[in-house]
C-alpha atoms as a PDB file:
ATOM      1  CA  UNK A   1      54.067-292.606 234.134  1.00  0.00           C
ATOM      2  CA  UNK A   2      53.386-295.490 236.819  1.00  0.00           C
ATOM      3  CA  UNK A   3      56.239-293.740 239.000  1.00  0.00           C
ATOM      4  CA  UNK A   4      55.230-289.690 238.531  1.00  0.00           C
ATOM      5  CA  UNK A   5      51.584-290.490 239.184  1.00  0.00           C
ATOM      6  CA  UNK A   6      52.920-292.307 242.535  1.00  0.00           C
ATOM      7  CA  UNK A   7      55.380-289.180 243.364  1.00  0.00           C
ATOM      8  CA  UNK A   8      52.716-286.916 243.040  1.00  0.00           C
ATOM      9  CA  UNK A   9      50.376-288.791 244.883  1.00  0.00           C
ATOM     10  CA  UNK A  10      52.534-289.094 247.875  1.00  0.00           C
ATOM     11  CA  UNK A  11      53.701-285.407 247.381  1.00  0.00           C
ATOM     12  CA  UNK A  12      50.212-284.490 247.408  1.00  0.00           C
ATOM     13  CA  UNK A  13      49.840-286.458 250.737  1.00  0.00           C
ATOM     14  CA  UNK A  14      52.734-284.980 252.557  1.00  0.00           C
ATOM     15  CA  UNK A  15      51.015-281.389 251.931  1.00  0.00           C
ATOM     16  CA  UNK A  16      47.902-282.045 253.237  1.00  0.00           C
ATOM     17  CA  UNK A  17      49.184-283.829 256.326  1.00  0.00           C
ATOM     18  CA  UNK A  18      51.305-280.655 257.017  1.00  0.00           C
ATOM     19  CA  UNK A  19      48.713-277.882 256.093  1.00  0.00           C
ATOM     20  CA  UNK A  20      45.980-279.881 258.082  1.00  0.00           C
ATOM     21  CA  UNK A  21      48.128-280.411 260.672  1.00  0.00           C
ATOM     22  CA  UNK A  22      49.324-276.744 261.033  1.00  0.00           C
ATOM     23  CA  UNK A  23      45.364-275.980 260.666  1.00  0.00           C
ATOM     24  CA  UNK A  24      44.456-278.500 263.660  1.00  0.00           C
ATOM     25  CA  UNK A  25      47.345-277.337 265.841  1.00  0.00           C
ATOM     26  CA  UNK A  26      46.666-273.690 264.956  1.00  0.00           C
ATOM     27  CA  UNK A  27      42.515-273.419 264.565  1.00  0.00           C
ATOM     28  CA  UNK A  28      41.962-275.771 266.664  1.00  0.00           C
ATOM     29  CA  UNK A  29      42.767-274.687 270.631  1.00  0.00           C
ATOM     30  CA  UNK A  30      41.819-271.121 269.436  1.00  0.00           C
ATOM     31  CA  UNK A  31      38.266-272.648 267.899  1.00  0.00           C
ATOM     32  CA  UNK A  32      37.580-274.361 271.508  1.00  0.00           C
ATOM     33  CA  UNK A  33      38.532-271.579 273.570  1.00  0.00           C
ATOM     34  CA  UNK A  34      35.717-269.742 271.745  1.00  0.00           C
ATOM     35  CA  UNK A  35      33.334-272.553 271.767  1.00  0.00           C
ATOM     36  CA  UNK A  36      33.986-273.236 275.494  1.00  0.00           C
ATOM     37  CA  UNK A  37      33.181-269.623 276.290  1.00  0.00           C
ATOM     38  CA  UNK A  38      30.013-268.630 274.065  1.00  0.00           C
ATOM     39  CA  UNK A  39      28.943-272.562 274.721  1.00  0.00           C
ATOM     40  CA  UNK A  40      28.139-272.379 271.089  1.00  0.00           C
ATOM     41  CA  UNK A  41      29.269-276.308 269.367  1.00  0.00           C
ATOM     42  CA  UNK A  42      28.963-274.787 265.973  1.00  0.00           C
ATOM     43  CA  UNK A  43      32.521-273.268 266.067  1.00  0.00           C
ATOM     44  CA  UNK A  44      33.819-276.421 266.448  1.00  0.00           C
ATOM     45  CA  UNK A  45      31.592-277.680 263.540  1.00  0.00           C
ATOM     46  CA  UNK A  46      32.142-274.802 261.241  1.00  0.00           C
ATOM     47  CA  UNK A  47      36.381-275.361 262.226  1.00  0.00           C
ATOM     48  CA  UNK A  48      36.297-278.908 261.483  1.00  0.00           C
ATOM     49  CA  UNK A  49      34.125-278.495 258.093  1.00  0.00           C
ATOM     50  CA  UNK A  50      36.711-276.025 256.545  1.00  0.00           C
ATOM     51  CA  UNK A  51      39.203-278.121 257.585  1.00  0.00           C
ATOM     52  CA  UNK A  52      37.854-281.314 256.322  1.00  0.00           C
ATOM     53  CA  UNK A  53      37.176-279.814 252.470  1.00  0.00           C
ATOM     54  CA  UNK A  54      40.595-278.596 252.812  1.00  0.00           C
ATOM     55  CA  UNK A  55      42.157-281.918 253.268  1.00  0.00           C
ATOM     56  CA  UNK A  56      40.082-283.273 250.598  1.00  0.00           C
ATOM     57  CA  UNK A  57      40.956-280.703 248.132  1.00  0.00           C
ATOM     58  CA  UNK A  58      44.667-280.748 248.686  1.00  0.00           C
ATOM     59  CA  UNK A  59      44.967-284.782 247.488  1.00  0.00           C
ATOM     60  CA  UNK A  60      42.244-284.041 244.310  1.00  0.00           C
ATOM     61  CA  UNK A  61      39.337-286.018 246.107  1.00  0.00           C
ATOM     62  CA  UNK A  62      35.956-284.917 244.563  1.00  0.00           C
ATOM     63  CA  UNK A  63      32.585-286.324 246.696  1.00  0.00           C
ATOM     64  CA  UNK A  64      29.468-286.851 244.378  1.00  0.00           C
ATOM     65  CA  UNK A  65      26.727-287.627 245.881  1.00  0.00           C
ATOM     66  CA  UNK A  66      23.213-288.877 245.748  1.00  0.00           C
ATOM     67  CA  UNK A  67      19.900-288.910 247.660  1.00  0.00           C
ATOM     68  CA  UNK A  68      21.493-285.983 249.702  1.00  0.00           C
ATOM     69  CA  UNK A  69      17.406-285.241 250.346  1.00  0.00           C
ATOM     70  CA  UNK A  70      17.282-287.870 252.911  1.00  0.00           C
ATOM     71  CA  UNK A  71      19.862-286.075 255.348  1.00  0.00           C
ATOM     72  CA  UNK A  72      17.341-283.929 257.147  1.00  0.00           C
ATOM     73  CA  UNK A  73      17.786-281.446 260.403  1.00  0.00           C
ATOM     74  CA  UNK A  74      13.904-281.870 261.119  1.00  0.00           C
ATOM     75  CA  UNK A  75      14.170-285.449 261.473  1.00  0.00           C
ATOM     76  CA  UNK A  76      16.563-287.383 263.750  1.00  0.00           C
ATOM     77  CA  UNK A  77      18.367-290.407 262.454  1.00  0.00           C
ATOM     78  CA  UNK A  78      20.932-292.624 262.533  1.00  0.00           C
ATOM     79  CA  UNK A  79      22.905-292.634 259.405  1.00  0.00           C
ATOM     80  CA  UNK A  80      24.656-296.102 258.599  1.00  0.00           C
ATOM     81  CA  UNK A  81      27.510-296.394 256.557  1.00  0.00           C
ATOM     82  CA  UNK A  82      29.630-299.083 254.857  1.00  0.00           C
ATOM     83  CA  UNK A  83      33.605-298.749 255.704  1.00  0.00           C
ATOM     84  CA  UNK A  84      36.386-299.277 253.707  1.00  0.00           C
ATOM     85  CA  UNK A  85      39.095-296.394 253.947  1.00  0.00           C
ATOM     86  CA  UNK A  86      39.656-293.686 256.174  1.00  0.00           C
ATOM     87  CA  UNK A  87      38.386-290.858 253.860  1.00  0.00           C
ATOM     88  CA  UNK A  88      34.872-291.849 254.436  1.00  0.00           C
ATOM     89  CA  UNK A  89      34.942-290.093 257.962  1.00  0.00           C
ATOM     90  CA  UNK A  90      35.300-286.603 256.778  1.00  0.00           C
ATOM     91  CA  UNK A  91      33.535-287.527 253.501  1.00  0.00           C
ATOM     92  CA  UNK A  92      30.294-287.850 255.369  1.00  0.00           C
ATOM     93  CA  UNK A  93      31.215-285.167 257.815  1.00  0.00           C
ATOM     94  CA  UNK A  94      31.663-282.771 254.735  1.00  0.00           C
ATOM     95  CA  UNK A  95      27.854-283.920 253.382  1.00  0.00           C
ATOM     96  CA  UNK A  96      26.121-283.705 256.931  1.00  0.00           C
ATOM     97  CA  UNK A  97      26.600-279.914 256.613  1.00  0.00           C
ATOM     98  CA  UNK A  98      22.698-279.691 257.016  1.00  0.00           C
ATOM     99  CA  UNK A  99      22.666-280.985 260.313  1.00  0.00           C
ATOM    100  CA  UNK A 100      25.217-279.106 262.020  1.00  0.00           C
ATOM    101  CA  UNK A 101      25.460-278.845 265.112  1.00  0.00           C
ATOM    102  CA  UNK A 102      22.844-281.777 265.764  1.00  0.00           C
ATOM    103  CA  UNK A 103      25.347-283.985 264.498  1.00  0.00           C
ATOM    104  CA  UNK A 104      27.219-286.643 266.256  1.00  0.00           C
ATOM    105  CA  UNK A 105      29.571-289.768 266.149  1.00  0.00           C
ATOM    106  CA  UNK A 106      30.289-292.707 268.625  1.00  0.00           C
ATOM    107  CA  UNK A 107      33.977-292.767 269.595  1.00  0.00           C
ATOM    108  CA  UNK A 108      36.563-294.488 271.693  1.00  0.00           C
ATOM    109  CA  UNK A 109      35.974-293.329 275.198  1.00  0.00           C
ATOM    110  CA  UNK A 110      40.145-293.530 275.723  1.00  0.00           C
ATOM    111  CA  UNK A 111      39.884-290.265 273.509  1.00  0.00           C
ATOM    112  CA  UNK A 112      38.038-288.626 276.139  1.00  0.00           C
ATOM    113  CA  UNK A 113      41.201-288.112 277.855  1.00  0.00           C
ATOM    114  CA  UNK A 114      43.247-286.275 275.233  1.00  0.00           C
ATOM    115  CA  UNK A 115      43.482-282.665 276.231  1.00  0.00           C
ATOM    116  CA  UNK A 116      42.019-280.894 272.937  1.00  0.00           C
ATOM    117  CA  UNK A 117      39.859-283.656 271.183  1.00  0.00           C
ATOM    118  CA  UNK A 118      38.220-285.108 274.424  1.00  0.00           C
ATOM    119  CA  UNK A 119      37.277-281.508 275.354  1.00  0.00           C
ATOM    120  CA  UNK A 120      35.737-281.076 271.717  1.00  0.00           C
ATOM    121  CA  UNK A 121      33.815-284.147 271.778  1.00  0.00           C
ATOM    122  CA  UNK A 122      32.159-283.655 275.239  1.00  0.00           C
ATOM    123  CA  UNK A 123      31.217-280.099 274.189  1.00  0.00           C
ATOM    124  CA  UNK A 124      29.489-281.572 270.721  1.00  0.00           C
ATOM    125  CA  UNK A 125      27.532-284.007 272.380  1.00  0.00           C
ATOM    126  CA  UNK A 126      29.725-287.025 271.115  1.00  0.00           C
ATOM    127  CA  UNK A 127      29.392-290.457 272.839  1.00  0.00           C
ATOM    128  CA  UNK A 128      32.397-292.313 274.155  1.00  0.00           C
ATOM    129  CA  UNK A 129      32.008-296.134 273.294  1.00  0.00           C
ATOM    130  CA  UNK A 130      33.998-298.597 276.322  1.00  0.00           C
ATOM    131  CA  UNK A 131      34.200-302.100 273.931  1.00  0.00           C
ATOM    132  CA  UNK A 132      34.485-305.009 275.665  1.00  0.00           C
ATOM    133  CA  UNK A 133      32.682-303.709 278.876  1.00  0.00           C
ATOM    134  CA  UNK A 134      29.381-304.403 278.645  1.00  0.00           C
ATOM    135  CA  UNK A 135      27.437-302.619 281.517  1.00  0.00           C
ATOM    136  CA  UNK A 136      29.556-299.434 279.959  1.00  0.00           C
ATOM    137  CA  UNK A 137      28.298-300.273 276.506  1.00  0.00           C
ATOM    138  CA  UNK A 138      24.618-300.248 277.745  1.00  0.00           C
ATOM    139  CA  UNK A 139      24.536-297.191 279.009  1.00  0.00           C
ATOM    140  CA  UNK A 140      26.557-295.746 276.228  1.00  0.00           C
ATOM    141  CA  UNK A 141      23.733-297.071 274.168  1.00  0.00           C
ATOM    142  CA  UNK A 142      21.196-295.490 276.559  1.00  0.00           C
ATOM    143  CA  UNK A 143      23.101-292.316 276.643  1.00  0.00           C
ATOM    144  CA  UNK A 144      23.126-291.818 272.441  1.00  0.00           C
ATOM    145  CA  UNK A 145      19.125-292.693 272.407  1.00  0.00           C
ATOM    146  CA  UNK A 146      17.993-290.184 274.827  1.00  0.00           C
ATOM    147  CA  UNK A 147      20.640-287.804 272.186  1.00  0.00           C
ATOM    148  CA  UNK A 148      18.502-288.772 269.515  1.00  0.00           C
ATOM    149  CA  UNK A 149      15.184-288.411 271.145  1.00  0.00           C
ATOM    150  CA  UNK A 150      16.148-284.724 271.843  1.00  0.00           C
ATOM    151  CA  UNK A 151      16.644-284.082 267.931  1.00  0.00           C
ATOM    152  CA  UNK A 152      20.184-285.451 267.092  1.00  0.00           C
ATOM    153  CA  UNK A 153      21.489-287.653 264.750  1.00  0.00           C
ATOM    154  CA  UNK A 154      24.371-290.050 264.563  1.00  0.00           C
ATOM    155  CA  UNK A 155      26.562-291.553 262.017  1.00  0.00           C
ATOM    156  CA  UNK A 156      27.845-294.666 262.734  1.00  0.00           C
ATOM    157  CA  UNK A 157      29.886-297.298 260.559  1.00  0.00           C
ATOM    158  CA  UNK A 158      28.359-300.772 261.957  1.00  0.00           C
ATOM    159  CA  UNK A 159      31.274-302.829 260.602  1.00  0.00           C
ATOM    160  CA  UNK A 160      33.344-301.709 263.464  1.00  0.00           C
ATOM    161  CA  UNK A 161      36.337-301.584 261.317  1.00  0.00           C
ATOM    162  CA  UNK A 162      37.618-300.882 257.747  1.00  0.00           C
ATOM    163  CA  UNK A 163      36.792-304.001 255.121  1.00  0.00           C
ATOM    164  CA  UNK A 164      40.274-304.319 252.790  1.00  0.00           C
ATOM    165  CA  UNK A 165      37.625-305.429 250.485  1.00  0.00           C
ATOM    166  CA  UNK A 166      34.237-304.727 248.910  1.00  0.00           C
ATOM    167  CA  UNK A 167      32.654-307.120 250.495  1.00  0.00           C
ATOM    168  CA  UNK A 168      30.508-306.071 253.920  1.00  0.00           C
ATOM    169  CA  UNK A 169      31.994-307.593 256.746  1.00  0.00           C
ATOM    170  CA  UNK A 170      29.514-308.466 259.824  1.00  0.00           C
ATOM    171  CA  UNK A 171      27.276-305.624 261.313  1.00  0.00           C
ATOM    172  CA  UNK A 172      27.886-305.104 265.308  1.00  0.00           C
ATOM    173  CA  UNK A 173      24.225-304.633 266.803  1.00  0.00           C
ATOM    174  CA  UNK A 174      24.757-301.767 269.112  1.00  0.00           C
ATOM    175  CA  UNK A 175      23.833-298.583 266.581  1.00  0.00           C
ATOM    176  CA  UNK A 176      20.762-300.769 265.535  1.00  0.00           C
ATOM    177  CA  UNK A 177      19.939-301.327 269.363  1.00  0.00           C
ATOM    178  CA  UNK A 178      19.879-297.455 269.687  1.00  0.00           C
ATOM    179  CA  UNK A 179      17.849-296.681 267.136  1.00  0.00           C
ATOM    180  CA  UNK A 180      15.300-299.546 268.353  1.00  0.00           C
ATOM    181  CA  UNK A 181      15.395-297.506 271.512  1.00  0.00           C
ATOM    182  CA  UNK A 182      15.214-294.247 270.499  1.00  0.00           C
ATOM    183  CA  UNK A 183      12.599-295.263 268.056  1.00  0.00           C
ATOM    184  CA  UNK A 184      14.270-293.607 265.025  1.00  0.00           C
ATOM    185  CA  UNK A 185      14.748-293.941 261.980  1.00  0.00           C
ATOM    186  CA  UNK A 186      18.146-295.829 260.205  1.00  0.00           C
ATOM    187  CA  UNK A 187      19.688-294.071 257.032  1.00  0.00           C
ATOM    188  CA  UNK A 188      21.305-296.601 254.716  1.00  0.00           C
ATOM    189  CA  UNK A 189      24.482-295.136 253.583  1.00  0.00           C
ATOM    190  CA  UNK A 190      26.310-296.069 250.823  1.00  0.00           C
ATOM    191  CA  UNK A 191      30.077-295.320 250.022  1.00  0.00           C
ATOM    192  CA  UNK A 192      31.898-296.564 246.813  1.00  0.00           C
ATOM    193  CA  UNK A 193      35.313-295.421 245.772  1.00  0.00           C
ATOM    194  CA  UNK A 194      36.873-294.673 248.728  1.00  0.00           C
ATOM    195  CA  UNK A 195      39.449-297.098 248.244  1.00  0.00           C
ATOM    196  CA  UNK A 196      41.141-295.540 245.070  1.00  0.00           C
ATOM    197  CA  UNK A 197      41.404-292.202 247.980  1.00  0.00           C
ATOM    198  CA  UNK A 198      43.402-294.463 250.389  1.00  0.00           C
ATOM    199  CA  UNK A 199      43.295-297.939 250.991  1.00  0.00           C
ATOM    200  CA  UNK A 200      43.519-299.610 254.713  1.00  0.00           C
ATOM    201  CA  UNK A 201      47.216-299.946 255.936  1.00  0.00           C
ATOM    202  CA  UNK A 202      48.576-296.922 253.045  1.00  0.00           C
ATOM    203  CA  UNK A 203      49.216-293.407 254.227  1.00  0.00           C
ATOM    204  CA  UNK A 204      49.089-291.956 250.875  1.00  0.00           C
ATOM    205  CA  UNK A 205      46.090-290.394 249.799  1.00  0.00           C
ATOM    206  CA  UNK A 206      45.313-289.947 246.210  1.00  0.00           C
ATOM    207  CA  UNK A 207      42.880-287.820 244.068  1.00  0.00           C
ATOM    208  CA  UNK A 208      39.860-289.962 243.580  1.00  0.00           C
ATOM    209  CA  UNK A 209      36.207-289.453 242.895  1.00  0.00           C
ATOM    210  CA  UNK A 210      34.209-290.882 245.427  1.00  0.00           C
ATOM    211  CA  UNK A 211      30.821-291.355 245.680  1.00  0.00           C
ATOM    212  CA  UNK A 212      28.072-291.552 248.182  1.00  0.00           C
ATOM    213  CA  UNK A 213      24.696-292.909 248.218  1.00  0.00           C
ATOM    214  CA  UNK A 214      21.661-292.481 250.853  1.00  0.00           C
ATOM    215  CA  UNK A 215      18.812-294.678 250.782  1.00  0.00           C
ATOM    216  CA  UNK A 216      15.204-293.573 251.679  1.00  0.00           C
ATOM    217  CA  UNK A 217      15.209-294.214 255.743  1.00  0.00           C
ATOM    218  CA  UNK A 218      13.926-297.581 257.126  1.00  0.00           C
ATOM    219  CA  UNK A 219      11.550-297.186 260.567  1.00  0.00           C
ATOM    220  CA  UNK A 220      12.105-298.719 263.601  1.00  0.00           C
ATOM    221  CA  UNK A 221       8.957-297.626 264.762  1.00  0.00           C
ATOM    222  CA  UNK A 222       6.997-299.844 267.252  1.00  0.00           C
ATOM    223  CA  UNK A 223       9.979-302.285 266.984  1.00  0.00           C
ATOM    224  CA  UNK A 224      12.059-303.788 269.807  1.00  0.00           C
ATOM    225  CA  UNK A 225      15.008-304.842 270.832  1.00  0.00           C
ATOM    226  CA  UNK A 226      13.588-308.341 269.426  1.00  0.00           C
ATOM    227  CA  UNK A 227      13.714-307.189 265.793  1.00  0.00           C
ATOM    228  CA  UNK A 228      17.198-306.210 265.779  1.00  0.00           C
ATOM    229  CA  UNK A 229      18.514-308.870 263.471  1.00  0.00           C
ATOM    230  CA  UNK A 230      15.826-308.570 260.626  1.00  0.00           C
ATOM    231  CA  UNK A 231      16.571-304.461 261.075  1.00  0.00           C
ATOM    232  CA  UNK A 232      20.153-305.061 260.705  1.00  0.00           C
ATOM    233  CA  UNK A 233      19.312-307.192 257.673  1.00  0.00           C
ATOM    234  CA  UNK A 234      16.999-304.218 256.427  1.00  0.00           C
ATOM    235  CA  UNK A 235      19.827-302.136 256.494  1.00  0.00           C
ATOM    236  CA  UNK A 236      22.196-304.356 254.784  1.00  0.00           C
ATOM    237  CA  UNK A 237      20.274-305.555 251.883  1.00  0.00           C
ATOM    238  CA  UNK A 238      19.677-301.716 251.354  1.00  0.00           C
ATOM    239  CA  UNK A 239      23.533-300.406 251.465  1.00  0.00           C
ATOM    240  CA  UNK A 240      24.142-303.173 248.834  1.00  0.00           C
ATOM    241  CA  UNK A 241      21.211-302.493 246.736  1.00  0.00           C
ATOM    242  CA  UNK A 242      22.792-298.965 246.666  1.00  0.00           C
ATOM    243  CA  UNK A 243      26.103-300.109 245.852  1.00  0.00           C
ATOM    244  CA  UNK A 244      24.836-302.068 243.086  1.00  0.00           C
ATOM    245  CA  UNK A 245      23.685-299.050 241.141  1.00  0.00           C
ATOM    246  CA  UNK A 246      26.900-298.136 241.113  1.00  0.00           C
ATOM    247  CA  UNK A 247      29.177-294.301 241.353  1.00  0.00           C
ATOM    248  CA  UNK A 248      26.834-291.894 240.914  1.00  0.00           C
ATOM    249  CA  UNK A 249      26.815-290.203 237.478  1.00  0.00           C
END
């Protein structure tokens, strides 16, 4: 039973790399072309949704989710996020339907330079992070506040990188800083169960149920850049209160 659960796991896997990537390769270009020339982002949104609950749906990954209230298209925020597996991406892109096309993400800026994607992104409103260059990672910082003091929001994952555990690994400061500076307000997000999808360093993805959590948001109002370590802790001691109630019933 061990074996035919793994065969159709990885059977599963192989079809939804193919039909996503045939979707991508196929939806995508055409989906840009149309968003470059109405200069309307919400194609691109509306593209990547239906091809985000597709690739869930093909591998038997169900999303349940609570506190879905506190993701709100009236009021910016920065959503923060625990990471542990690369399903939780398009999880929480699947659940931020309500704030389409105010929505945005932090990325490499090296992405900026692939043809299709790095088009995408700068049409969106995306932010290219430089790491490791830090007058580029000020202004980067500078550049997503003055996004979300014009009504956006961003989703960030603080760990910087994929924990191969359950334990949170250290928060980097710079989504924390641009909240501080936008003076908004930070969404504790947590995920649990994303694991069982598809672990770090496995390409197989497997049906799972996965579920998400959002906390009531924290303010950052008439704080500074001074009280970005007790904010950080804020945010922290939230995502693991919500992870200690456990999936989500």
């Amino acid at each position: 039973m061990v074996a035919l659960r793994w065969l159709i796991a990885w059977g599963r896997s192989v079809v939804a790399y193919v039909v996503v990537g045939l979707y991508i390769l196929v939806l995508g270009p055409l989906a840009l072309a149309i968003a470059l020339a109405t200069r309307r982002p919400e194609v691109l949104y509306w593209t990547g949704y239906a091809g985000v609950r597709l690739a869930l749906a093909i591998p038997g990954i169900r999303v349940r989710a609570d506190g879905i209230e506190h993701v709100r298209l009236d009021r910016p925020a920065v959503y923060c996020a625990n990471h542990t597996s690369n399903v939780e991406p398009p999880i929480l892109f699947a659940l931020f339907l309500p704030l389409f096309p105010r929505l945005h993400i932090l990325y490499k800026a090296g992405l900026r330079k692939t043809p299709v994607l790095g088009k995408a992104f700068e049409l969106a409103g995306f932010v290219g992070v430089h790491r490791g260059e830090p007058e580029k990672s000020a202004a980067t910082i500078s550049e997503a506040a003055r996004t979300l003091r014009r009504g956006g929001s961003f989703v960030i994952f603080p760990e910087g990188t994929r924990s191969r555990t359950d334990e949170l690994l250290p928060f980097k400061k710079g989504g924390f800083v641009m909240a501080l500076e936008a003076q908004t307000p930070i969404v504790p997000v947590a995920i649990l169960g994303a694991r069982a999808a598809m672990s770090r360093g496995s390409a197989q993805v497997r049906a799972a149920t996965v579920s998400v959590r959002f906390g009531p948001p924290i303010p950052t109002a008439g704080r500074d850049y001074s009280h970005r370590n007790v904010l950080i802790a804020e945010v922290r001691a939230e995502i693991e209160r919500l992870r200690a109630l456990g999936p989500v019933g």
